[in-house]
C-alpha atoms as a PDB file:
ATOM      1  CA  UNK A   1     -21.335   0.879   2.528  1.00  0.00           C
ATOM      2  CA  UNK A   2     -21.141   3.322   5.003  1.00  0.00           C
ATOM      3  CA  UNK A   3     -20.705   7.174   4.697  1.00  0.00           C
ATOM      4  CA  UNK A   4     -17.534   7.323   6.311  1.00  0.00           C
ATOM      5  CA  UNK A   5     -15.829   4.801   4.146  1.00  0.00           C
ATOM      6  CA  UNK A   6     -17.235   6.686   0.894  1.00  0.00           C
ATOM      7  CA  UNK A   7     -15.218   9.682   2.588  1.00  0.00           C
ATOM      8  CA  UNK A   8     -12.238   8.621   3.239  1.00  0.00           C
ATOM      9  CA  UNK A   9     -12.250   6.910  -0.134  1.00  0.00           C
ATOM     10  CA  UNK A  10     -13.107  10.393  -1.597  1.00  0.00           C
ATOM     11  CA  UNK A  11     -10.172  11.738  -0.033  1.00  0.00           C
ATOM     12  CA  UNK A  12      -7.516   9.352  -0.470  1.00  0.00           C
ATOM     13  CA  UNK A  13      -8.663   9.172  -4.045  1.00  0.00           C
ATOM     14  CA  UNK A  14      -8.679  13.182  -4.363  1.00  0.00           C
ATOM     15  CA  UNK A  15     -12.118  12.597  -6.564  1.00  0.00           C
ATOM     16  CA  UNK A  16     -15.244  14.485  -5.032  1.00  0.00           C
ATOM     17  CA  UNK A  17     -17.198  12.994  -8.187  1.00  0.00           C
ATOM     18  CA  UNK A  18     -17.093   9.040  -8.297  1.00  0.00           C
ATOM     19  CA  UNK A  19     -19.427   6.824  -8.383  1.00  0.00           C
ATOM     20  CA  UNK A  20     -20.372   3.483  -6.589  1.00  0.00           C
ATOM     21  CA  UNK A  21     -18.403   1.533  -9.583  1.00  0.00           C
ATOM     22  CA  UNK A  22     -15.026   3.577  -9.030  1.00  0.00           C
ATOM     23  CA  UNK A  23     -15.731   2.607  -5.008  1.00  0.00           C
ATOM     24  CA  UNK A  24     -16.212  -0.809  -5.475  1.00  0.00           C
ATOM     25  CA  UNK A  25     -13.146  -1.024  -7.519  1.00  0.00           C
ATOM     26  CA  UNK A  26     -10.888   0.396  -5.425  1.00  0.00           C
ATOM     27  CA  UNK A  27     -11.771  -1.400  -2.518  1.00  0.00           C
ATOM     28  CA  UNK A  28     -11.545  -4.525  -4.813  1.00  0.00           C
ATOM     29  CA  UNK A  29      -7.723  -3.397  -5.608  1.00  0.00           C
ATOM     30  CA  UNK A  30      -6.762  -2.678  -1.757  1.00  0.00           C
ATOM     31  CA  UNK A  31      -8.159  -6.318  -0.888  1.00  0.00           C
ATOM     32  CA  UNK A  32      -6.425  -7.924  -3.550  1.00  0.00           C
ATOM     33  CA  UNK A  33      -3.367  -6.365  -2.924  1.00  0.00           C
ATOM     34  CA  UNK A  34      -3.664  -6.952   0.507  1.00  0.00           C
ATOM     35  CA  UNK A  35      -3.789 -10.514   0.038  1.00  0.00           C
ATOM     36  CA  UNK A  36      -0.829 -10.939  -2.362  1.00  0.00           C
ATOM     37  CA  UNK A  37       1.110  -9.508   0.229  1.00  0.00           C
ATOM     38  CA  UNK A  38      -0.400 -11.928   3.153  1.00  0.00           C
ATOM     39  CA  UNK A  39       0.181 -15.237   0.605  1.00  0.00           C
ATOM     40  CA  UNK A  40       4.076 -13.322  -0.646  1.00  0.00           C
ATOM     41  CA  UNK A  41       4.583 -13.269   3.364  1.00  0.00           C
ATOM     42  CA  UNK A  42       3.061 -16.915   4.141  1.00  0.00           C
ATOM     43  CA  UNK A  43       4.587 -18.851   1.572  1.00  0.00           C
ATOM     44  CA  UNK A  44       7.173 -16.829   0.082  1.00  0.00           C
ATOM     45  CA  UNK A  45       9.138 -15.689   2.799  1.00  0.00           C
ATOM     46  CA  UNK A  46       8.835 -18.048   4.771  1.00  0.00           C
ATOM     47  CA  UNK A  47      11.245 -19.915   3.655  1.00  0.00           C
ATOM     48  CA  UNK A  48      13.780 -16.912   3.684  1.00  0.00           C
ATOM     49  CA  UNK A  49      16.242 -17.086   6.988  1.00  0.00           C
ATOM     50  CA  UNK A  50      16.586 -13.821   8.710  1.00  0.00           C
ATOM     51  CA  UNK A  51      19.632 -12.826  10.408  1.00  0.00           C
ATOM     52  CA  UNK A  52      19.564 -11.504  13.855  1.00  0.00           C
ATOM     53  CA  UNK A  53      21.077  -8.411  13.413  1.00  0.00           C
ATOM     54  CA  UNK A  54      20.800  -5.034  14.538  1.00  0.00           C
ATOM     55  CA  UNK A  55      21.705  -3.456  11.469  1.00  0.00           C
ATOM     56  CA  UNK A  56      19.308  -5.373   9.646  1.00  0.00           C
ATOM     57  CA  UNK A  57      16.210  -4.894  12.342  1.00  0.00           C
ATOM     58  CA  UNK A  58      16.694  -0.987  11.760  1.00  0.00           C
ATOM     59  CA  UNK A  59      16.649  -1.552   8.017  1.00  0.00           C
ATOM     60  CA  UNK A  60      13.897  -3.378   7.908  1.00  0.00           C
ATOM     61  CA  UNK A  61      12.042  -0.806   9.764  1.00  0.00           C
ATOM     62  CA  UNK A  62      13.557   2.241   7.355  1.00  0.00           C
ATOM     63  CA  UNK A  63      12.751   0.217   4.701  1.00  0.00           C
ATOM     64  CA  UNK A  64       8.900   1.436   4.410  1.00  0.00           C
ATOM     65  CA  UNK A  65       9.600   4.933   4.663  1.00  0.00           C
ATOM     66  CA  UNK A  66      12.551   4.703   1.643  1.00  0.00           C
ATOM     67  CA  UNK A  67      10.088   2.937  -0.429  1.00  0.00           C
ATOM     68  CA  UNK A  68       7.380   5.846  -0.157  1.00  0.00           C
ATOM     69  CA  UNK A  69       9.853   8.478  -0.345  1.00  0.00           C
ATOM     70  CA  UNK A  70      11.121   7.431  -3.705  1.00  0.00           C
ATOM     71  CA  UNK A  71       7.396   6.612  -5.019  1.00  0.00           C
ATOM     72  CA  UNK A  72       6.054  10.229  -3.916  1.00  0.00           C
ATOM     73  CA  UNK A  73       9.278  11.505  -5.141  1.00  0.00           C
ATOM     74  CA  UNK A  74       9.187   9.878  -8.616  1.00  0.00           C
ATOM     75  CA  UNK A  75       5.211  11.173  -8.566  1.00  0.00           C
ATOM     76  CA  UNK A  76       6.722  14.734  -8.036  1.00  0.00           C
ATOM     77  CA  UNK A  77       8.477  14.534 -10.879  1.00  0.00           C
ATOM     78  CA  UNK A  78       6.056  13.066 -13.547  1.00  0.00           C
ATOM     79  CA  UNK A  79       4.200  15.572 -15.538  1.00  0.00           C
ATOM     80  CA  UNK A  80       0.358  16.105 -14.902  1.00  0.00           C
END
């Protein structure tokens, strides 16, 4: 593994300390989330008809944004 991905995971994790286990994990979790999403998106949605609409272009693109708001917001909130 290289340096620079042990750093960033450092960072994004906010742990200075962790160890190759807590890497390996991680990156295990991002890929298998990762995928879920691909095989929700290849075979789940598919199937789903889109309209072509403006409206629902631009909240499709919000959509993201909302999503992390609320998340970091509801993280705000929780006690440490």
């Amino acid at each position: 593994m290289s340096a620079l991905t042990l750093i960033l995971i450092r960072i994004s994790t906010g742990v200075s300390n962790l160890n190759d286990m807590d890497i390996i994990q991680t990156i295990a979790k991002v890929f298998g989330l990762s995928l879920g999403i691909s095989l929700l998106i290849k075979y789940g949605l598919s199937r789903l008809t889109i309209p072509n609409d403006n409206t629902f272009a631009l909240f499709l693109v919000i959509l993201p944004t909302i999503i992390v708001a609320v998340w970091l917001g509801y993280k705000l909130r929780m006690p440490n």
